[in-house]
Structure formats: C-alpha cells, structure tokens
PDB file of N, CA and C in Angstrom:
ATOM      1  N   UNK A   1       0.817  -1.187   0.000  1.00  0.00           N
ATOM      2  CA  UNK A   1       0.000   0.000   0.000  1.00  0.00           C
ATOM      3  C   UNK A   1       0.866   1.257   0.000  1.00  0.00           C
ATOM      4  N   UNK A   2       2.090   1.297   0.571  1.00  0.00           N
ATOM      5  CA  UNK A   2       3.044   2.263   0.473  1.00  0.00           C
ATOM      6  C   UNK A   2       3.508   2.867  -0.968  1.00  0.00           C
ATOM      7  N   UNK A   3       3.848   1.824  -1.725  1.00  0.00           N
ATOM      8  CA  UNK A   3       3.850   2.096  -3.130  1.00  0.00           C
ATOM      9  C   UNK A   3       2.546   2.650  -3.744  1.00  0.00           C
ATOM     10  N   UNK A   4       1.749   2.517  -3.476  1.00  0.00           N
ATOM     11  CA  UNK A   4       0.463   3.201  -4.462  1.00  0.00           C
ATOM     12  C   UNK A   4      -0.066   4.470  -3.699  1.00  0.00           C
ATOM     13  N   UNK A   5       0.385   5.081  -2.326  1.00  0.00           N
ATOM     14  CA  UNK A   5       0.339   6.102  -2.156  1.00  0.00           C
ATOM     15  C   UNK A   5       1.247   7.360  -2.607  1.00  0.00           C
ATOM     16  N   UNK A   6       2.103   7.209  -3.187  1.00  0.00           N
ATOM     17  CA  UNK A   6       3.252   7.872  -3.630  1.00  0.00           C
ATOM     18  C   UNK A   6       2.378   8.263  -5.196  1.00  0.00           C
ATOM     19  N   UNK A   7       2.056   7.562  -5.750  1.00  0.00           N
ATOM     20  CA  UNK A   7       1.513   6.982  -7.185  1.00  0.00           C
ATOM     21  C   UNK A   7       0.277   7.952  -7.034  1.00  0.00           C
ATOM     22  N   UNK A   8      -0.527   7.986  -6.390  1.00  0.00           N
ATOM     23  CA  UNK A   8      -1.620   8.267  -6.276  1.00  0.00           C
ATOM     24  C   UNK A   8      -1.901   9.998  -6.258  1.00  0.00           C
ATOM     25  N   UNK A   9      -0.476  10.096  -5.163  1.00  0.00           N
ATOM     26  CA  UNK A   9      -0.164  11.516  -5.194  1.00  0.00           C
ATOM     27  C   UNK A   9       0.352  11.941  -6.139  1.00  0.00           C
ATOM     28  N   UNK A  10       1.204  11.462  -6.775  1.00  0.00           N
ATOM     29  CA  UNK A  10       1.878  12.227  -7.641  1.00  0.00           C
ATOM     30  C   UNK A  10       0.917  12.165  -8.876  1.00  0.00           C
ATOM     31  N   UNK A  11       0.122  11.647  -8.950  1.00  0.00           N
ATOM     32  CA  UNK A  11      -1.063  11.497 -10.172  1.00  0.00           C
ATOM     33  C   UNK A  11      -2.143  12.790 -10.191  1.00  0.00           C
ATOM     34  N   UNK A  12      -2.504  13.078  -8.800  1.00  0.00           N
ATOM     35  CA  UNK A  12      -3.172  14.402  -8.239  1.00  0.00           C
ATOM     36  C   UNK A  12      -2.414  15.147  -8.482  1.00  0.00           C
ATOM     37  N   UNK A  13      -2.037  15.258  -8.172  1.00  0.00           N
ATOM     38  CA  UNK A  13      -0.441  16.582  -8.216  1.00  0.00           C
ATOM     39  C   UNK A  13      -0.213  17.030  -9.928  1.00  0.00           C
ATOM     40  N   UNK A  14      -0.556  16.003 -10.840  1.00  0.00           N
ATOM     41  CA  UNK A  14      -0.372  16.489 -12.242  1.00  0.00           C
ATOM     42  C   UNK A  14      -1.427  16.791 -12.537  1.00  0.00           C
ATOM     43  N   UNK A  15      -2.662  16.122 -12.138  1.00  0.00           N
ATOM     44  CA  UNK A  15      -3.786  16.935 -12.634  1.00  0.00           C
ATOM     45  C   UNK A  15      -4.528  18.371 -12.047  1.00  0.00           C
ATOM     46  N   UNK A  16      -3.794  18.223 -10.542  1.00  0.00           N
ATOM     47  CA  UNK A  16      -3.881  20.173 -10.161  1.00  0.00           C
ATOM     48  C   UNK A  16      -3.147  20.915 -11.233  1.00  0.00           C
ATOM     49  N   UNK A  17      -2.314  20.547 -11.592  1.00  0.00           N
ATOM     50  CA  UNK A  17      -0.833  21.171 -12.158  1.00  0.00           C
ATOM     51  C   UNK A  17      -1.704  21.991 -13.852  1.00  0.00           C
ATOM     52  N   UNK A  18      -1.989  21.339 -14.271  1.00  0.00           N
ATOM     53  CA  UNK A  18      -2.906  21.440 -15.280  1.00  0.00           C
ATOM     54  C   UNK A  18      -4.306  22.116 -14.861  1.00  0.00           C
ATOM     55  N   UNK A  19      -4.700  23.083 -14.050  1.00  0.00           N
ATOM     56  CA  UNK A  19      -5.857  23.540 -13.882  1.00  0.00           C
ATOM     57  C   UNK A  19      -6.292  24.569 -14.990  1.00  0.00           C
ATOM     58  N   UNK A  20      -5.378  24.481 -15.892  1.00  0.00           N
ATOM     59  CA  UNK A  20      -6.192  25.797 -17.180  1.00  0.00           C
ATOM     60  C   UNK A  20      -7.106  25.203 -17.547  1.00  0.00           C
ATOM     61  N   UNK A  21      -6.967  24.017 -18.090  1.00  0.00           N
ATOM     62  CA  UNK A  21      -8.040  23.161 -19.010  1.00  0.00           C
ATOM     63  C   UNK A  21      -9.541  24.224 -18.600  1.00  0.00           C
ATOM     64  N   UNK A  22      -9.481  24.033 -17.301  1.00  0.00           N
ATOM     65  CA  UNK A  22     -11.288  24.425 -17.009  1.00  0.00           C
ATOM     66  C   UNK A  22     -11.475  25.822 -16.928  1.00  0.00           C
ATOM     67  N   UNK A  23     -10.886  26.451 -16.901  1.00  0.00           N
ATOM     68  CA  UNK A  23     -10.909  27.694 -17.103  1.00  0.00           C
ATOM     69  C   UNK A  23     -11.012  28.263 -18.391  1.00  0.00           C
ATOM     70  N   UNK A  24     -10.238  27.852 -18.951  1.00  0.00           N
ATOM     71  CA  UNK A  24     -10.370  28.225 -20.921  1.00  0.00           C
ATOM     72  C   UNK A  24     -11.543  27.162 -21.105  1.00  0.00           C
ATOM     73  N   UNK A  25     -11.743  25.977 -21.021  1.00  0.00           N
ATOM     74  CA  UNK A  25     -13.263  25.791 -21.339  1.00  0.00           C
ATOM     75  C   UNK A  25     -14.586  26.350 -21.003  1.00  0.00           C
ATOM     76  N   UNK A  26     -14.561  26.738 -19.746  1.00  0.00           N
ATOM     77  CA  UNK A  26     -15.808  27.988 -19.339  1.00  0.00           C
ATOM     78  C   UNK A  26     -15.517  29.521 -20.446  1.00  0.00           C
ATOM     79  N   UNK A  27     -14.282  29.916 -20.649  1.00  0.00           N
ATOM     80  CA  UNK A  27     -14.024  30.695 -21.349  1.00  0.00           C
ATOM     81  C   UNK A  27     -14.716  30.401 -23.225  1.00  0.00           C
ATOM     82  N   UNK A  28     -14.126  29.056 -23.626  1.00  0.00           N
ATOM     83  CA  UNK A  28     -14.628  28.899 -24.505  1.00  0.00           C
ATOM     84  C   UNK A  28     -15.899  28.596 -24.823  1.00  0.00           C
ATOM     85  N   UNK A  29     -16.809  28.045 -23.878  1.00  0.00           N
ATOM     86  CA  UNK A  29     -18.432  27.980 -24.057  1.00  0.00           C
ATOM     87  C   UNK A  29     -18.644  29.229 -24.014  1.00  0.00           C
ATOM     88  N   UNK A  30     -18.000  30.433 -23.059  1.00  0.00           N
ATOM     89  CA  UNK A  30     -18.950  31.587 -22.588  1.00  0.00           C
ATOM     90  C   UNK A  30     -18.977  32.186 -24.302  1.00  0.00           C
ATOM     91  N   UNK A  31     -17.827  32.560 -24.818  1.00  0.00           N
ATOM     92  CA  UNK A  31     -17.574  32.756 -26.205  1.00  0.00           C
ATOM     93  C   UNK A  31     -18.779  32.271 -27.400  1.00  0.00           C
ATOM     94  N   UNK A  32     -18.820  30.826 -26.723  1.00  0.00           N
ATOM     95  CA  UNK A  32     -19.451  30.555 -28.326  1.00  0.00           C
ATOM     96  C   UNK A  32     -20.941  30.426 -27.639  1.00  0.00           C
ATOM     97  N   UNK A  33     -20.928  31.008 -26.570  1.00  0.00           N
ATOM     98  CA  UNK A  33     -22.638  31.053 -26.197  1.00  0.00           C
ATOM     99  C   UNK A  33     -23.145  32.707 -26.397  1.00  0.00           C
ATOM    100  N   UNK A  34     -22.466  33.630 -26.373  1.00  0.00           N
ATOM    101  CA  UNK A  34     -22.644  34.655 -26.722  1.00  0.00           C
ATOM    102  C   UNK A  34     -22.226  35.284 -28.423  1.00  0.00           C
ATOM    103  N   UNK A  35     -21.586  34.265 -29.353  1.00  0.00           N
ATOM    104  CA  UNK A  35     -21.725  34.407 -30.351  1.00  0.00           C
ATOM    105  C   UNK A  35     -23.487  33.429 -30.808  1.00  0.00           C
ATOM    106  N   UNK A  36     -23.180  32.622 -30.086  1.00  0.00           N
ATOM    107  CA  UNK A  36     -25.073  31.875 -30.546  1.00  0.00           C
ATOM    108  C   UNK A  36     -25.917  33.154 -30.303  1.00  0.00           C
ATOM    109  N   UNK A  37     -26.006  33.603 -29.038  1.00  0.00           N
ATOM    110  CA  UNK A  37     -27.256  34.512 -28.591  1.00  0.00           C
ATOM    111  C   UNK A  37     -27.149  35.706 -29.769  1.00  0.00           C
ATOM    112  N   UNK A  38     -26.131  36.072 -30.089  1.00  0.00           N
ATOM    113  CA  UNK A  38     -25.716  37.462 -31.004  1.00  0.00           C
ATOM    114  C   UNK A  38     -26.132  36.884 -32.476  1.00  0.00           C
ATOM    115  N   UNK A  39     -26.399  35.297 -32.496  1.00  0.00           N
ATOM    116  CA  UNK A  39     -26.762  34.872 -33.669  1.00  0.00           C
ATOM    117  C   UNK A  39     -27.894  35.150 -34.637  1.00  0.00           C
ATOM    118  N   UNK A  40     -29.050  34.876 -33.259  1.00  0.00           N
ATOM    119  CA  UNK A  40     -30.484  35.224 -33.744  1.00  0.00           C
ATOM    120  C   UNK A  40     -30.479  37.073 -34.134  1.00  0.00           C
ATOM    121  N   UNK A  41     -29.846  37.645 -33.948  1.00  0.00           N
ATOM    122  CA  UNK A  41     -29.786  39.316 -34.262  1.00  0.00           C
ATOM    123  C   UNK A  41     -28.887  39.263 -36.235  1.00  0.00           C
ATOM    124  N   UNK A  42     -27.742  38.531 -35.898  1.00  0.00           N
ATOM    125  CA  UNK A  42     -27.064  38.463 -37.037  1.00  0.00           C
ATOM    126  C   UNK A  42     -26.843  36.892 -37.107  1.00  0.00           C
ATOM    127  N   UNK A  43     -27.372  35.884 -38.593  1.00  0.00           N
ATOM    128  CA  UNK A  43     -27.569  35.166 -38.722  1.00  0.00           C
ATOM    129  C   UNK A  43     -26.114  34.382 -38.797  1.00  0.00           C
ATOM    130  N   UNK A  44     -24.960  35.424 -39.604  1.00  0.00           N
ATOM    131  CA  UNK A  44     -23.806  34.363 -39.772  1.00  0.00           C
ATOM    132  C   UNK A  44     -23.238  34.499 -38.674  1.00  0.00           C
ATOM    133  N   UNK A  45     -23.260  35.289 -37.233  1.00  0.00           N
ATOM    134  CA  UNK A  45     -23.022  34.524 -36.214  1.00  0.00           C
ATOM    135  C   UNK A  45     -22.752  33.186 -36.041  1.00  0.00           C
ATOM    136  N   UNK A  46     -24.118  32.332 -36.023  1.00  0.00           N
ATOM    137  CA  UNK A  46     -23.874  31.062 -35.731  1.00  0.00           C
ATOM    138  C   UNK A  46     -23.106  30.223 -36.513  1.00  0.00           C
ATOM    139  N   UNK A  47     -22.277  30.548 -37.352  1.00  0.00           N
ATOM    140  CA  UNK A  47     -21.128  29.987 -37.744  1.00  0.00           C
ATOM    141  C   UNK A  47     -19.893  30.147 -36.941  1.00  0.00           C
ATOM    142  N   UNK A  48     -19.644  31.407 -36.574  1.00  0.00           N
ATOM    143  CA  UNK A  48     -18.586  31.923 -35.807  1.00  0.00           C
ATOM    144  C   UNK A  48     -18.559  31.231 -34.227  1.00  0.00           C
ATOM    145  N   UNK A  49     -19.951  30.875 -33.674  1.00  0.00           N
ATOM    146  CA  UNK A  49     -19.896  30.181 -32.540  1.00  0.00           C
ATOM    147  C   UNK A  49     -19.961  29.022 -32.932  1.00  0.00           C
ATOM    148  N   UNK A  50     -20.109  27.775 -34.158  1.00  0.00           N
ATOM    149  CA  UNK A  50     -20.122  26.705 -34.370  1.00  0.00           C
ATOM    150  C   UNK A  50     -18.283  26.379 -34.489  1.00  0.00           C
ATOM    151  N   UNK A  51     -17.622  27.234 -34.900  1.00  0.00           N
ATOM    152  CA  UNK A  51     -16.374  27.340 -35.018  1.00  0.00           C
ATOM    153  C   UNK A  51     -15.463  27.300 -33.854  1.00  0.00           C
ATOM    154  N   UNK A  52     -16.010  28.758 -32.820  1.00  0.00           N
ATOM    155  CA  UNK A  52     -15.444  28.884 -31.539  1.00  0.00           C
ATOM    156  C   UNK A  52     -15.609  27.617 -30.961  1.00  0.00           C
ATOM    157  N   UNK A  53     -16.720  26.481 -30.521  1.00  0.00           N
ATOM    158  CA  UNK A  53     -17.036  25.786 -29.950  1.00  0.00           C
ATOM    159  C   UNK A  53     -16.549  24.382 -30.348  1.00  0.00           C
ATOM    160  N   UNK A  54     -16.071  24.490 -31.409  1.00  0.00           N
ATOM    161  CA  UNK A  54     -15.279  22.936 -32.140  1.00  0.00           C
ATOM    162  C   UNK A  54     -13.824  22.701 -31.760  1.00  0.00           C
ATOM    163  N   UNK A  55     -13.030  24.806 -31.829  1.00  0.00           N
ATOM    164  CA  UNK A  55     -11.784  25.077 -31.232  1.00  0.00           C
ATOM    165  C   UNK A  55     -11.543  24.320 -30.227  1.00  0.00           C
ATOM    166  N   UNK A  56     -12.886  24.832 -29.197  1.00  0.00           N
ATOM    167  CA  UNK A  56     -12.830  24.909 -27.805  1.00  0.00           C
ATOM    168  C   UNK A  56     -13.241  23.258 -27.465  1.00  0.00           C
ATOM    169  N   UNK A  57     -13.953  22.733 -28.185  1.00  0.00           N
ATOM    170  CA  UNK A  57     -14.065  20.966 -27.498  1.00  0.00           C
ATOM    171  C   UNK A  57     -12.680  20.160 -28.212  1.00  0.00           C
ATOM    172  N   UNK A  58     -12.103  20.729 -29.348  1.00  0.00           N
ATOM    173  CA  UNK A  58     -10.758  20.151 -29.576  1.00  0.00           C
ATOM    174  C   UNK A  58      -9.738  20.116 -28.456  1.00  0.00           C
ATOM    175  N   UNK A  59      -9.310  21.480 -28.117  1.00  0.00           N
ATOM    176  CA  UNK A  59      -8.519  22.019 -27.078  1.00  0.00           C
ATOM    177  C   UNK A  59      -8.632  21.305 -25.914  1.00  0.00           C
ATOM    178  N   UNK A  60      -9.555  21.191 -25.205  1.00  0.00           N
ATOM    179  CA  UNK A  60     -10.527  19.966 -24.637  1.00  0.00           C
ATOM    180  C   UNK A  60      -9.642  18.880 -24.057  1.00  0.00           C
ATOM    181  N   UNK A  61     -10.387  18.259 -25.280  1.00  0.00           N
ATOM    182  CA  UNK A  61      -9.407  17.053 -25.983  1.00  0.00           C
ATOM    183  C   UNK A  61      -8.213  16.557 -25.564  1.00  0.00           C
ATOM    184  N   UNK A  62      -7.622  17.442 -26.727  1.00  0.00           N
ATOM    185  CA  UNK A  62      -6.339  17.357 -26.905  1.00  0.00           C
ATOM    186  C   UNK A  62      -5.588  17.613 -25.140  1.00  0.00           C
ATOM    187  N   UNK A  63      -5.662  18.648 -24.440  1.00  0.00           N
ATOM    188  CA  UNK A  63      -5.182  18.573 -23.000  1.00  0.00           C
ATOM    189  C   UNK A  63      -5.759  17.220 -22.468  1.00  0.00           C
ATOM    190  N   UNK A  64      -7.113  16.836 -22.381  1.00  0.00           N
ATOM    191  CA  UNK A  64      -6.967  15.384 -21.501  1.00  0.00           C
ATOM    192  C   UNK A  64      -6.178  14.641 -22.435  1.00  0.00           C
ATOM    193  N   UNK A  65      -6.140  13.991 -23.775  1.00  0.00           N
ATOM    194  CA  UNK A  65      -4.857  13.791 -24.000  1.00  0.00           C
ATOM    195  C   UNK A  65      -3.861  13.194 -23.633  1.00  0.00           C
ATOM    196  N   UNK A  66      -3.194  14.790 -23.545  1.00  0.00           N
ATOM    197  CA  UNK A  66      -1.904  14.602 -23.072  1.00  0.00           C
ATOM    198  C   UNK A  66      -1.339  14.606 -21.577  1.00  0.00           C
ATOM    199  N   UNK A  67      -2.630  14.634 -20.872  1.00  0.00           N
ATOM    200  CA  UNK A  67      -2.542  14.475 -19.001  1.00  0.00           C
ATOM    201  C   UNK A  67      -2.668  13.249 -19.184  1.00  0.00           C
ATOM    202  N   UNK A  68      -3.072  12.307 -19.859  1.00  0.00           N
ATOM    203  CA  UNK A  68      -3.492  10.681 -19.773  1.00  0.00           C
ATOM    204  C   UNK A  68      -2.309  10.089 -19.865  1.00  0.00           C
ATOM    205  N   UNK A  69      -1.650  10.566 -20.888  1.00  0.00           N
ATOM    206  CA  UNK A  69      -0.466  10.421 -21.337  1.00  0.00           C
ATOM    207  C   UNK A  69       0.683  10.428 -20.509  1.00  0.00           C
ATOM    208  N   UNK A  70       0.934  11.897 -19.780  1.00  0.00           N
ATOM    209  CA  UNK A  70       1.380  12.162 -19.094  1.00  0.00           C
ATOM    210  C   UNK A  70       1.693  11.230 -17.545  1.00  0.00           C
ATOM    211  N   UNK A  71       0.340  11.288 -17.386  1.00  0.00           N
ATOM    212  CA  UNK A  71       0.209  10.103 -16.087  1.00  0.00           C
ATOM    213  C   UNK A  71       1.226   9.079 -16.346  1.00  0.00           C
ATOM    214  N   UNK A  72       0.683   8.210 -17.481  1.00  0.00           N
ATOM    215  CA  UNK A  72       0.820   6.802 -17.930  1.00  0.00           C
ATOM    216  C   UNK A  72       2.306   7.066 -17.872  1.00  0.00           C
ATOM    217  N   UNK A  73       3.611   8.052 -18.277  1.00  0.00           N
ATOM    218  CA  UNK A  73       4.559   7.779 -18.366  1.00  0.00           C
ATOM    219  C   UNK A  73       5.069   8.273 -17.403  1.00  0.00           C
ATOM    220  N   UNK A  74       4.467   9.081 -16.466  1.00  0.00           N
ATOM    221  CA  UNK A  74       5.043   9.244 -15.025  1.00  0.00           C
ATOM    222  C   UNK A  74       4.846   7.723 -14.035  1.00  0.00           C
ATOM    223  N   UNK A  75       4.045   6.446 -14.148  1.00  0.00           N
ATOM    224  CA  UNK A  75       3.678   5.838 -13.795  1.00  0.00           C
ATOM    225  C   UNK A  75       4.645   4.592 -14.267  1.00  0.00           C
ATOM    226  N   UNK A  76       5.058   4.778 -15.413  1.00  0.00           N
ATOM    227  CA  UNK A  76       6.206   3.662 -15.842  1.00  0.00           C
ATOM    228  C   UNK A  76       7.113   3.813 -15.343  1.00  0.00           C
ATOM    229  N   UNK A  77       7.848   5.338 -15.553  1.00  0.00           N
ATOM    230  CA  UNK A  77       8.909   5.706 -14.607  1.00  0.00           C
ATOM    231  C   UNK A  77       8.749   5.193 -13.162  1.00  0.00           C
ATOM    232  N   UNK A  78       8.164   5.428 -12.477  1.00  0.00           N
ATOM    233  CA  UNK A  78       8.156   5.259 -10.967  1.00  0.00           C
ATOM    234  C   UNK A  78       7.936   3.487 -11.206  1.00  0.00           C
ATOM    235  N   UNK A  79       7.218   2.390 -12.022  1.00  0.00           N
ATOM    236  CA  UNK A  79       7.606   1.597 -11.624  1.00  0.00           C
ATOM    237  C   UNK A  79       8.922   0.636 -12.131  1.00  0.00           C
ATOM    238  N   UNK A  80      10.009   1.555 -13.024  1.00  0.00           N
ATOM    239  CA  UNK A  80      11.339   1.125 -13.338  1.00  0.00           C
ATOM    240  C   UNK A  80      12.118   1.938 -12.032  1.00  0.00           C
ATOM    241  N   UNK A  81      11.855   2.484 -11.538  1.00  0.00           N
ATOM    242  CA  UNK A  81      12.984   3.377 -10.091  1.00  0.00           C
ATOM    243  C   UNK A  81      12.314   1.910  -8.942  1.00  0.00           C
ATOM    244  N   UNK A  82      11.125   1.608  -9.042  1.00  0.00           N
ATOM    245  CA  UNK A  82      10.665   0.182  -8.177  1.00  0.00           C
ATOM    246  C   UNK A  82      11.754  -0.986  -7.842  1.00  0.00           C
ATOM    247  N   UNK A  83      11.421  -1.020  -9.434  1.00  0.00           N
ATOM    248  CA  UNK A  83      12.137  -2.272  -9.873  1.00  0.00           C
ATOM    249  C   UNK A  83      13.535  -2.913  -9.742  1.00  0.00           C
TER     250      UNK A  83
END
C-alpha cells in the first residue's frame, strides 16, 4: 500500500498542475454562447460560434490527451525506479 500512495499523489499533483483546461473551457463555451445569442440578431453569427465551440471541445481534448499520457509515463517511470 506504500507504493500506491506515492503513485496516487503524484497522479493528483499532475492533474492540479494542469488547472487551465477548465478555465479556458468555461471561457470557450462563454464565447461561443454569446456568439449563438448574437446569432439570432445576425444570422452568420452562428457559424462563428459553431467554429469557436469545435476550437474549444478540440482544445478539450487534446489537454486530456496529453494528461493521460502524461500520467501513464510518469507511472512507468516510478515503476522502473521500483524495480
């Protein structure tokens, strides 16, 4: 159990480390929710928020990603220093 508390922490510890993700995603909905609302006034709006909002679920993405990633090879490491 000693070994998987070390693991466990240091797994938390990368995903605090990474706290933009949620911040630029509230950022990026707020964006493409106020290009929607600005839509019904001007119609090609809702392109511009169909756009913002594809950015913004890519971006997404792509950061969990590379925290998954991240983990997984912080997790090999620690069990070759084990070994």
């Amino acid at each position: 159990m000693s070994v998987r508390a070390p693991r466990s922490e240091r797994i938390s510890s990368l995903l605090v480390e990474r706290g933009l993700s949620v911040p630029a995603t509230v950022a990026v909905l707020s964006v493409a929710l106020l290009f929607g609302v600005a839509g019904f006034a001007l119609h090609s709006l809702w392109g511009v928020a169909i756009v913002v909002l594809a950015l913004g679920i890519g971006y997404v993405v792509a950061n969990a990603h590379l925290d998954r990633r991240e983990v997984i090879e912080r997790c090999q490491e620690d069990a070759e220093r084990a070994a």
